[in-house]
Protein backbone atom coordinates (compact mmCIF):
# COMPACT_ATOMS: atom_id res chain seq x y z
CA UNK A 1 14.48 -27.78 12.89
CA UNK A 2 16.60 -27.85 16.42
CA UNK A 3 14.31 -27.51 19.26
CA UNK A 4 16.58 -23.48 19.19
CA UNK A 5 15.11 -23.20 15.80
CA UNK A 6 11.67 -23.95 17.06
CA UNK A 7 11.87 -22.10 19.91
CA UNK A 8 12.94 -18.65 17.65
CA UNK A 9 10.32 -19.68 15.23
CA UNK A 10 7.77 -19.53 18.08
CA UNK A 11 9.04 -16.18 19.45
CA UNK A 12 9.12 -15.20 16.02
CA UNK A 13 5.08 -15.29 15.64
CA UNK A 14 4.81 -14.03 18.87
CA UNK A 15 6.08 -10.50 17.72
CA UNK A 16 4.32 -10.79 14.40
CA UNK A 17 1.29 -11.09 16.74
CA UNK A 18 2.13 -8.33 18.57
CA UNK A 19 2.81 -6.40 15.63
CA UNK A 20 -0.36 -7.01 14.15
CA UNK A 21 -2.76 -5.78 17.58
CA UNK A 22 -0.99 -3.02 17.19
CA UNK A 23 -1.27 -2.59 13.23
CA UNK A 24 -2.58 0.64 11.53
CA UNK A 25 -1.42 2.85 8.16
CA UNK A 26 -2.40 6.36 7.39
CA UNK A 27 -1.37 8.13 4.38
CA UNK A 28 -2.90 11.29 3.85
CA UNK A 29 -4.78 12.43 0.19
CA UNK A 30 -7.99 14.78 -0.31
CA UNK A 31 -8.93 12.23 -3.61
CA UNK A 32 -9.29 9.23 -0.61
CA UNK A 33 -12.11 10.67 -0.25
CA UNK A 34 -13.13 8.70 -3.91
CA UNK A 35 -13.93 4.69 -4.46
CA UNK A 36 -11.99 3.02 -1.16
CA UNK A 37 -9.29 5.19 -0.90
CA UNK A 38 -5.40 5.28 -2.13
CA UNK A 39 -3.98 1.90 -3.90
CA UNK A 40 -0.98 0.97 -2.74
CA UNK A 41 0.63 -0.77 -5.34
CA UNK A 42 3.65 0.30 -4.69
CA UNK A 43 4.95 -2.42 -2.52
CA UNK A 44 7.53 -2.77 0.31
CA UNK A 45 10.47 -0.19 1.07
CA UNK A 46 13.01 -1.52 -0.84
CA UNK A 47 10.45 -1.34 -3.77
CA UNK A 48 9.33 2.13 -3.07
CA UNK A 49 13.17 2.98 -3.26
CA UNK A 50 13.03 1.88 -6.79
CA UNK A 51 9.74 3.71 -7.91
CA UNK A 52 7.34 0.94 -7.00
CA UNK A 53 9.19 -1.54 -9.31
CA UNK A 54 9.35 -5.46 -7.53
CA UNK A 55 7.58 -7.52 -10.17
CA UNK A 56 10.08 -9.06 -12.16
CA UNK A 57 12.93 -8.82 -9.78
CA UNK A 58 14.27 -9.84 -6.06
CA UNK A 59 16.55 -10.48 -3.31
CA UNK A 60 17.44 -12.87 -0.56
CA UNK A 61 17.67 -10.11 1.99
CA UNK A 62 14.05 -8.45 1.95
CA UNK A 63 10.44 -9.68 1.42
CA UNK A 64 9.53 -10.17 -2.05
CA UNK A 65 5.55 -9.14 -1.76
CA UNK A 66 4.89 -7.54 -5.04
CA UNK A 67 5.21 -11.06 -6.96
CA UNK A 68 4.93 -14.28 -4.92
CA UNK A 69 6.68 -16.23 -7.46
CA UNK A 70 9.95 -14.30 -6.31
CA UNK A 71 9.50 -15.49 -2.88
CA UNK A 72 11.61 -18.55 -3.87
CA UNK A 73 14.55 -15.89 -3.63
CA UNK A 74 14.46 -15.90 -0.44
CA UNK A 75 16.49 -18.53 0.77
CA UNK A 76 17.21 -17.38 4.45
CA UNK A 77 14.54 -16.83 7.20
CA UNK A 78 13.46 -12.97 6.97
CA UNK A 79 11.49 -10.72 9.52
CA UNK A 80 10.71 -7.55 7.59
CA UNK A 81 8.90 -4.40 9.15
CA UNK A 82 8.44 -0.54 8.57
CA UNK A 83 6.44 2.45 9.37
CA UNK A 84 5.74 5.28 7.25
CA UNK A 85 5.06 9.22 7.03
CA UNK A 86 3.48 11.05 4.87
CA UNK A 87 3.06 15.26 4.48
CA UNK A 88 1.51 17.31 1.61
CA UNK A 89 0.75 20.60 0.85
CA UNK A 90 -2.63 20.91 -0.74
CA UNK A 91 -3.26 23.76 -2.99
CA UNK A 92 -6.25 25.07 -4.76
CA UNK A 93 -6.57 28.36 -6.93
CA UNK A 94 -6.81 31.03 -3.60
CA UNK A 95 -5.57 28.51 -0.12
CA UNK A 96 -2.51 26.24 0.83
CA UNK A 97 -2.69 24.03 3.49
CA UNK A 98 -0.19 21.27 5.42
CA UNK A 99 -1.40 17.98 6.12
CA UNK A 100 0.23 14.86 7.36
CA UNK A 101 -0.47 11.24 8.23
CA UNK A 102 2.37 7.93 9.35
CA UNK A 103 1.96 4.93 11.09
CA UNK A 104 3.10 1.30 11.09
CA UNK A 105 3.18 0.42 7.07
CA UNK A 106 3.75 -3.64 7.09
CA UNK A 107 4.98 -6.51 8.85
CA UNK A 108 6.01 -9.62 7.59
CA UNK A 109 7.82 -13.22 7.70
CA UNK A 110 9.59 -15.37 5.35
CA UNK A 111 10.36 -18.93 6.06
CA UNK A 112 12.41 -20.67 3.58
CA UNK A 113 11.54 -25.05 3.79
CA UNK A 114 12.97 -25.56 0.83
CA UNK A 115 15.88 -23.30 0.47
CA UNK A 116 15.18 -22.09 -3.24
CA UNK A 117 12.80 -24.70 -3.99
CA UNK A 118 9.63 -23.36 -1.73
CA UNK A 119 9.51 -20.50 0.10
CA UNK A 120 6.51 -19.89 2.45
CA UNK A 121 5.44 -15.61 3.63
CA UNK A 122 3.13 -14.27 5.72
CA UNK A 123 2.23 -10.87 6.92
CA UNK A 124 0.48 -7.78 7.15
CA UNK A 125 -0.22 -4.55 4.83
CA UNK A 126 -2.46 -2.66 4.05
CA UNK A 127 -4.06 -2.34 0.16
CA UNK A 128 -6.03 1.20 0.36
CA UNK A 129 -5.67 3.92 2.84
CA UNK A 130 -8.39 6.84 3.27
CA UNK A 131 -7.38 10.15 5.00
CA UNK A 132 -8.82 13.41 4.33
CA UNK A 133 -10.67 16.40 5.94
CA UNK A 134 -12.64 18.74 3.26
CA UNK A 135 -14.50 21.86 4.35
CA UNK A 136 -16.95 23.27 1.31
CA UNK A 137 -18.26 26.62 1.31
CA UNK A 138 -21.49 26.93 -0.18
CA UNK A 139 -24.46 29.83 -0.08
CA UNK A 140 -28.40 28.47 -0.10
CA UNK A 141 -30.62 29.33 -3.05
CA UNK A 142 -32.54 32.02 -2.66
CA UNK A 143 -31.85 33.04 0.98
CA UNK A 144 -29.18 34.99 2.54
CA UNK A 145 -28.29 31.95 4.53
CA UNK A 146 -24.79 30.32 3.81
CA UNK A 147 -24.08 26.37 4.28
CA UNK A 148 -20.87 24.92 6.02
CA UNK A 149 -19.77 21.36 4.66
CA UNK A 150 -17.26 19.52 6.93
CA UNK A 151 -16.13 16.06 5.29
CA UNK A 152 -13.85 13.50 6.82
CA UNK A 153 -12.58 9.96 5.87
CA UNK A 154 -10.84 7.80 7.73
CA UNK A 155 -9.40 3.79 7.67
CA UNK A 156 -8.78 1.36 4.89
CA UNK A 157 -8.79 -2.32 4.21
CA UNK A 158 -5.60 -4.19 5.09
CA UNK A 159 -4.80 -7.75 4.52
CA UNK A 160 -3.54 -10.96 6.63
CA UNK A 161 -1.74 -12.79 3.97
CA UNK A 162 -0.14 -16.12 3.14
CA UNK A 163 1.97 -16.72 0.23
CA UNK A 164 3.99 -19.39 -1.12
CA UNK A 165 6.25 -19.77 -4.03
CA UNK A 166 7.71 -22.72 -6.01
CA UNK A 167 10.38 -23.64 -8.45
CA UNK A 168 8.66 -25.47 -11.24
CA UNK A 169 11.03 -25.47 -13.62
CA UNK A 170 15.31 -24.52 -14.27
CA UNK A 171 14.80 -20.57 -13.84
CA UNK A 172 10.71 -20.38 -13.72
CA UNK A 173 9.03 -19.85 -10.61
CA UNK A 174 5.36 -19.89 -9.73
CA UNK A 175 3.32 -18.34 -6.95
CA UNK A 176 -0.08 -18.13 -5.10
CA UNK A 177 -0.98 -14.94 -2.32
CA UNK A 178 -3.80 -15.56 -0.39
CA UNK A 179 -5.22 -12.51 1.87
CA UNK A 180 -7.98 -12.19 4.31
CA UNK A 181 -9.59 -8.94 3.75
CA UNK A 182 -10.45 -6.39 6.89
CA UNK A 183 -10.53 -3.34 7.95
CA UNK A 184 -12.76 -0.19 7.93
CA UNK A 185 -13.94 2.93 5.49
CA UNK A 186 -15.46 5.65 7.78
CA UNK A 187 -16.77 8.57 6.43
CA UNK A 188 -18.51 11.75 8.14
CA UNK A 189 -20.28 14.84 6.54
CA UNK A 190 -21.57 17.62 8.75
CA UNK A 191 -23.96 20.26 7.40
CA UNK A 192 -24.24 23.47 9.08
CA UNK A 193 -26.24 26.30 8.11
CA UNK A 194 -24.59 29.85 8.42
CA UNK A 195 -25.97 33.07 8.97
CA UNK A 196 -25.33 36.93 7.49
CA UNK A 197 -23.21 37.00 10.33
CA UNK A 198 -21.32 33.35 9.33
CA UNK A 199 -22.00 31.77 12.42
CA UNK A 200 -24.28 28.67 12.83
CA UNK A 201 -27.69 28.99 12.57
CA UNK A 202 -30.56 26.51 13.54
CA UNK A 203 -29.97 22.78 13.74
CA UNK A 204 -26.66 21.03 12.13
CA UNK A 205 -26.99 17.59 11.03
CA UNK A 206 -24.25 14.53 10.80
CA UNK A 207 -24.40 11.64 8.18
CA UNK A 208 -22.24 8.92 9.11
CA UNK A 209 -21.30 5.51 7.03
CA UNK A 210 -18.73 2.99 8.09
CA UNK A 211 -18.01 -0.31 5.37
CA UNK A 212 -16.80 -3.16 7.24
CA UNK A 213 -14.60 -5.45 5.14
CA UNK A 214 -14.30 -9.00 5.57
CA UNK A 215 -13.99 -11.49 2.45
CA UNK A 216 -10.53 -12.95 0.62
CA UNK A 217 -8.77 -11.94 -2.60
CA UNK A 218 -6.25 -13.76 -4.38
CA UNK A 219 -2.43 -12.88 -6.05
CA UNK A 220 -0.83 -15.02 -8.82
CA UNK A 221 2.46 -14.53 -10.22
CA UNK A 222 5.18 -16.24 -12.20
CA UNK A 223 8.93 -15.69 -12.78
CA UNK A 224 11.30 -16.39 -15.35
CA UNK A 225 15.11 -15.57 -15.65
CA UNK A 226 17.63 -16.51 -17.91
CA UNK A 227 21.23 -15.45 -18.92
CA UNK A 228 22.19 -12.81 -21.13
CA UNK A 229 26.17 -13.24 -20.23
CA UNK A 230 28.93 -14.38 -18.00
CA UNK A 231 27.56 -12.26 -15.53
CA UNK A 232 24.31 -11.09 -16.21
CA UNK A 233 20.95 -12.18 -16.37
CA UNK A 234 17.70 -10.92 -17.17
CA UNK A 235 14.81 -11.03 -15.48
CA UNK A 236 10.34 -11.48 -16.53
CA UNK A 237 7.93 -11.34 -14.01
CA UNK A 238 4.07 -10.64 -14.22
CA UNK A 239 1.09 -11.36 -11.35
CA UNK A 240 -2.43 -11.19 -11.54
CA UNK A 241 -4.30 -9.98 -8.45
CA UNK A 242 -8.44 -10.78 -8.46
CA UNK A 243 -10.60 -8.88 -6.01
CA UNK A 244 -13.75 -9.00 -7.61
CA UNK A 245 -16.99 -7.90 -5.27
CA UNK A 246 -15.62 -7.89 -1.52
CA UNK A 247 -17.86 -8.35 1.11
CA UNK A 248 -18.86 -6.40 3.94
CA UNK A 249 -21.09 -4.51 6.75
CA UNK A 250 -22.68 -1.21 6.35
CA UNK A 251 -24.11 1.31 9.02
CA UNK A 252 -25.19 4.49 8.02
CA UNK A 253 -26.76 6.91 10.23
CA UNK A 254 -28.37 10.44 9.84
CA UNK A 255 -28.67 12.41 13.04
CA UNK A 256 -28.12 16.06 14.68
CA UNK A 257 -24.29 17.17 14.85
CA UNK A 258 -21.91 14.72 16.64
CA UNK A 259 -25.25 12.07 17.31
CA UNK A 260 -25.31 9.96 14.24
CA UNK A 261 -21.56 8.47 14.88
CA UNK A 262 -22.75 7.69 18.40
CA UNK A 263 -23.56 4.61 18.54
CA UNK A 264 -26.12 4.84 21.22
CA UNK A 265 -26.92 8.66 19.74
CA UNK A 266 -30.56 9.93 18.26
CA UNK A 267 -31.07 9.69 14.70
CA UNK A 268 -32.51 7.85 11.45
CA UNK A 269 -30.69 4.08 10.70
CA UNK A 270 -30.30 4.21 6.63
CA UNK A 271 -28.33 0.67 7.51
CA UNK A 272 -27.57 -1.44 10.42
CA UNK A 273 -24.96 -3.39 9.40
CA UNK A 274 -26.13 -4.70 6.59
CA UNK A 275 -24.61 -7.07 4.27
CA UNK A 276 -23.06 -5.32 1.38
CA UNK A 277 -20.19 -5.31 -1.21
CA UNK A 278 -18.30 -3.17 -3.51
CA UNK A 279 -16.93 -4.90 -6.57
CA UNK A 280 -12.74 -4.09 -7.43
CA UNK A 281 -11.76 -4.87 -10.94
CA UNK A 282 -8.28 -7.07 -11.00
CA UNK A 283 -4.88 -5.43 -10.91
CA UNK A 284 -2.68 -6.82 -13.78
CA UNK A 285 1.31 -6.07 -13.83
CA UNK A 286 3.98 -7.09 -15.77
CA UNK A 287 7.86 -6.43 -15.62
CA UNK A 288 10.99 -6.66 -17.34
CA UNK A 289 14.82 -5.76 -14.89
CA UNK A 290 18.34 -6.40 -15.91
CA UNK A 291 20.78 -7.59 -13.78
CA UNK A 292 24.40 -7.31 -13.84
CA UNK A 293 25.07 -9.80 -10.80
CA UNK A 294 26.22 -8.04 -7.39
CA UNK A 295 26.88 -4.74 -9.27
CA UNK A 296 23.61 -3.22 -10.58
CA UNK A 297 19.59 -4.09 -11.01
CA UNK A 298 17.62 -1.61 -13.94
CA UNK A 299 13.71 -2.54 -13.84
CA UNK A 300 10.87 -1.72 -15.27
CA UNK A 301 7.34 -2.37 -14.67
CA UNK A 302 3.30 -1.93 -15.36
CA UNK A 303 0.65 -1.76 -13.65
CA UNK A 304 -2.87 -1.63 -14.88
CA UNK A 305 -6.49 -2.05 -13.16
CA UNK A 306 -9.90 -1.25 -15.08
CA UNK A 307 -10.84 0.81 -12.52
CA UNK A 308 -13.77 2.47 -14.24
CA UNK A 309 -16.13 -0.88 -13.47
CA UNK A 310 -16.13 -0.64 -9.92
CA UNK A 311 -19.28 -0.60 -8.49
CA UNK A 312 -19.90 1.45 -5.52
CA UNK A 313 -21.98 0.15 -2.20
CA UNK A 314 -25.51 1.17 -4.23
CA UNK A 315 -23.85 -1.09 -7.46
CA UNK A 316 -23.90 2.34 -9.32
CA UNK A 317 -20.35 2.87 -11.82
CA UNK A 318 -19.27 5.70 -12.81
CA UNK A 319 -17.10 7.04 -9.48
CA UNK A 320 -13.78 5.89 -10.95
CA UNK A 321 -11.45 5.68 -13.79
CA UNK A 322 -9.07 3.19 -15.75
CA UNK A 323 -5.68 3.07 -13.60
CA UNK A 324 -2.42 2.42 -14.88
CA UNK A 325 1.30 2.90 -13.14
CA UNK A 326 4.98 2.80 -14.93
CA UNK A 327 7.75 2.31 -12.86
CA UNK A 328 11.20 2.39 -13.43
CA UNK A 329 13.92 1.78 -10.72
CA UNK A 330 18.07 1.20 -10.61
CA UNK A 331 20.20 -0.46 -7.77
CA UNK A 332 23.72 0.11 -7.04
CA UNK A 333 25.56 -2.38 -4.76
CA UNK A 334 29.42 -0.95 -5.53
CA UNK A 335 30.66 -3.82 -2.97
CA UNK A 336 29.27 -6.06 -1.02
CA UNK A 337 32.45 -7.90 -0.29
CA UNK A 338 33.74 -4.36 1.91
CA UNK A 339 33.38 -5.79 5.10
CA UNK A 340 35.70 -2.83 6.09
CA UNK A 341 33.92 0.17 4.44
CA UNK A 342 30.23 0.57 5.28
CA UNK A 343 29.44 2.87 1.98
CA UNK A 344 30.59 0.63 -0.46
CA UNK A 345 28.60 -2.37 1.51
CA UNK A 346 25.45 -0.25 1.69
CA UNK A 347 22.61 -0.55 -1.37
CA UNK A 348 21.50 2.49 -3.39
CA UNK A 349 18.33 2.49 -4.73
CA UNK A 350 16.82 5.38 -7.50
CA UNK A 351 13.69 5.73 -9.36
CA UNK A 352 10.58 7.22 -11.12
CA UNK A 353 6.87 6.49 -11.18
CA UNK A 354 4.11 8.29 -13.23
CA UNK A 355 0.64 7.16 -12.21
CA UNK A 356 -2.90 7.85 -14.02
CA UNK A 357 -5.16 7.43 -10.80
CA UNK A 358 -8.41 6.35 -10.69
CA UNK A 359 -9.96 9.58 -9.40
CA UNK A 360 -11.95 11.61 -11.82
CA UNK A 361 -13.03 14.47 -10.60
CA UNK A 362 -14.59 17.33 -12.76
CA UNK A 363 -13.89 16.08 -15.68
CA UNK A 364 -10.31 15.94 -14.99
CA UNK A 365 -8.71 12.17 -14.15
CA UNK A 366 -6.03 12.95 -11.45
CA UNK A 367 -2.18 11.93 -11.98
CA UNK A 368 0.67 11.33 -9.84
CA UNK A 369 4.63 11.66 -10.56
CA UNK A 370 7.05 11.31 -8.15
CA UNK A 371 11.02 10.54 -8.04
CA UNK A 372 12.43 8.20 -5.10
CA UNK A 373 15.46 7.19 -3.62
CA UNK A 374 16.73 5.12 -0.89
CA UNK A 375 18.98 2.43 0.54
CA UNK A 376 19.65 -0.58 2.73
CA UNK A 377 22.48 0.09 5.09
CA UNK A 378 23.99 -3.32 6.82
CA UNK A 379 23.32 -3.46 10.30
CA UNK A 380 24.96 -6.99 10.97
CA UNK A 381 26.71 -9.41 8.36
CA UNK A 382 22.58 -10.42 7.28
CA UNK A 383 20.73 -7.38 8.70
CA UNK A 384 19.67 -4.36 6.72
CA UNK A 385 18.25 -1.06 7.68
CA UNK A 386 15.37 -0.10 4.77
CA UNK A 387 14.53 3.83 3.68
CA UNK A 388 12.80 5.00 0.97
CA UNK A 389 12.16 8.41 0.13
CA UNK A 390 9.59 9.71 -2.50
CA UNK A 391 8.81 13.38 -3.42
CA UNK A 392 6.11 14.04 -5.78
CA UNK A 393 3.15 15.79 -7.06
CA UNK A 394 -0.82 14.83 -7.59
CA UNK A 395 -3.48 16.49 -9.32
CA UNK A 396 -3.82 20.04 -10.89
CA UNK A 397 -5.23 23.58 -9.82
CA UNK A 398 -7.10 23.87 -12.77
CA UNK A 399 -10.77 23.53 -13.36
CA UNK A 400 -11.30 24.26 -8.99
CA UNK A 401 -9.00 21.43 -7.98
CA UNK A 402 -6.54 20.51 -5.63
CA UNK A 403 -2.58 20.20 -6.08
CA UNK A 404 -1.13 17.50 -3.71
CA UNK A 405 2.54 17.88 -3.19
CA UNK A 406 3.94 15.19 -1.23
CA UNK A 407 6.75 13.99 0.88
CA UNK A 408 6.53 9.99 1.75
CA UNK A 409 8.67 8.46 4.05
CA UNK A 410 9.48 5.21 4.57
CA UNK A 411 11.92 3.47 7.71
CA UNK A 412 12.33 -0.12 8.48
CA UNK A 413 14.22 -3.03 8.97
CA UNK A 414 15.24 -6.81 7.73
CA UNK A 415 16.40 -8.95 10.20
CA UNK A 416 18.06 -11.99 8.96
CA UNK A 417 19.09 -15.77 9.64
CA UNK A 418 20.79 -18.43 8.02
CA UNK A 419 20.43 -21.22 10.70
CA UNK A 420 16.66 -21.84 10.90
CA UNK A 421 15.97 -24.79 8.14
CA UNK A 422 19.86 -26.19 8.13
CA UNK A 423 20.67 -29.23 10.02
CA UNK A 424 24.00 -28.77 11.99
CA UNK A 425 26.31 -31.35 11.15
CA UNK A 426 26.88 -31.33 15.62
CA UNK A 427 24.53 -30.98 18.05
């Protein structure tokens, strides 16, 4: 690299530093409240545009995260960030009620050394997400005394990662993601006891547990393409990711209302940071996309992840179901070539996702369909400005549970250069 080159390079991880004091995620879901929270498996904006789908298929002009054998694709340097919002309307049997949750979604870096030979990424996301608030209602046995259940959630466990991809082969590609696991689960439940006249009565207590992550996980994935015409070509990808038991801290803390979460508060220490783990079954996708070059991209992939062995902080199963998510996604690109008409140079993205999610709740394993759409607009002749749009629905009313309806929101950017791992020919 020119000593420019370095010097960008250097400013580069400067903002992803910056970027990552400053990261945080919140999506918003009552069933958080189950196992660690929302998956997100359904990758970066330009993915979410397309219904989650990324395995099998990539571009030069965004982050390819979902496999890091696609990473090879990515032949320029690539800065890629976005933040996200979330709103739902929750609905039981009798009440409705708006909720809503956004923040900074991911940040990330590609750096090309050997332009489509070895492609190195790093970044930030952020793998589960737990947001929700739950008041139950309950009366006491046998007395005319009534009991007042507040429950909150809060936090997730993001990653630091650092993937590479190779070409190993004429059209087969091989990669390795490497994370470092972090981040926090917090969870709060507040008793009070009500009387005839349903205000508080006596003492309220507080239970309060926070899991501390810290540990690694691991994503492998391989690519293969090969023609199909003049001008097409079709596309198989598939990546393993291993968790396996992650590591961690627990406190937990019972304690009169709004003293157990106090660190310094009065109460009963269940733990004190002891060392714990949960243990995460592996995620295993797979994906198929046809390509008609620099005209239109149809992909579909799977998702699956044995969720019913995980193993809770006490080693107990039981708390979660087998997982398993179909996407299927188009992109349009009617011209790239336009350089005078911003519509035609702009790429539309469509699709679909139906999800079985891991949360079981009365009997009843909840599931999640959703349509999306979105776009990257050119900003520059390398730039792009990412959206994604999803509206869907999650769970059921029946059998006393909740109805999620959803609006998910995602805005970001790709910035772009072609001059960071080319010699000039003059100095």
């Amino acid at each position: 690299m020119s000593i420019s080159n370095r010097l960008k390079f250097l400013s580069t991880l400067c903002v992803f530093f910056i970027f990552s004091e400053s990261f945080s995620q919140s999506s918003v879901s009552t069933y958080s409240a189950l196992g660690l929270g929302n998956f997100n498996n359904g990758g970066l904006t330009q993915n979410r545009g397309m219904g989650g789908t990324g395995i099998s298929f990539g571009t030069g002009w965004g982050l390819n995260y979902m496999n890091p054998a696609l990473t090879t694709r990515n032949t320029i340097f690539n800065f890629q960030a976005a933040f996200n919002y979330s709103r739902i309307n929750a609905q039981n049997a009798n009440d409705s009620e708006f909720l809503d949750g956004g923040g900074l979604s991911y940040v990330g870096v590609s750096l090309p050394f050997k332009s489509g030979k070895q492609t190195v990424g790093l970044g930030l996301n952020q793998l589960t997400s737990v947001n929700y608030n739950i008041l139950v209602r309950g009366q006491v046995t046998n007395s005319n005394l009534g009991s007042l259940n507040r429950i909150d959630g809060d936090g997730g466990i993001s990653e630091a990662y650092l993937s590479t991809g190779f070409l190993v082969a004429k059209n087969l590609s091989l990669g390795i993601h490497g994370s470092y696991l972090f981040g926090s689960t917090i969870r709060t439940n507040q008793l009070s006891l009500l009387g005839e006249d349903g205000l508080p009565t006596g003492v309220s207590s507080e239970f309060y547990q926070r899991f501390t992550v810290s540990d690694v996980a691991f994503k492998f994935g391989g690519h293969y393409h090969f023609k199909i015409g003049s001008k097409s070509n079709l596309h198989l990808g598939a990546i393993y990711q291993a968790f396996g038991n992650i590591n961690g801290k627990e406190f937990a803390k019972v304690g009169d209302f709004g003293q157990a979460s106090r660190p310094g508060g009065e109460g009963d220490v269940i733990r004190n940071n002891d060392n714990v783990s949960v243990y995460v079954p592996s995620n295993i996708g797979y994906g198929i996309t046809y390509e008609k070059i620099n005209k239109f991209v149809i992909g579909l992939d799977i998702q699956q992840q044995p969720l019913s062995s995980y193993k809770n902080l006490e080693g107990s199963t039981g708390d979660l179901g087998d997982s398993y998510r179909v996407g299927l996604g188009v992109q349009l690109a009617p011209d790239f070539t336009a350089v005078d008409n911003l519509l035609k140079r702009t790429t539309y993205r469509f699709g679909a996702a139906y999800e079985q999610t891991p949360f079981v709740v009365a009997n009843t394993q909840i599931r999640d369909i959703g349509i999306n759409f979105g776009g990257s607009v050119p900003v520059n002749s390398l730039s792009l400005a990412n959206f994604a749009i999803q509206l869907g629905t999650r769970g059921t009313t029946s059998n006393g549970l909740i109805r999620e309806n959803y609006l998910s929101v995602s805005l970001g950017f790709s910035l772009n250069d072609n001059t960071w791992f080319y010699k000039r020919v003059f100095e």
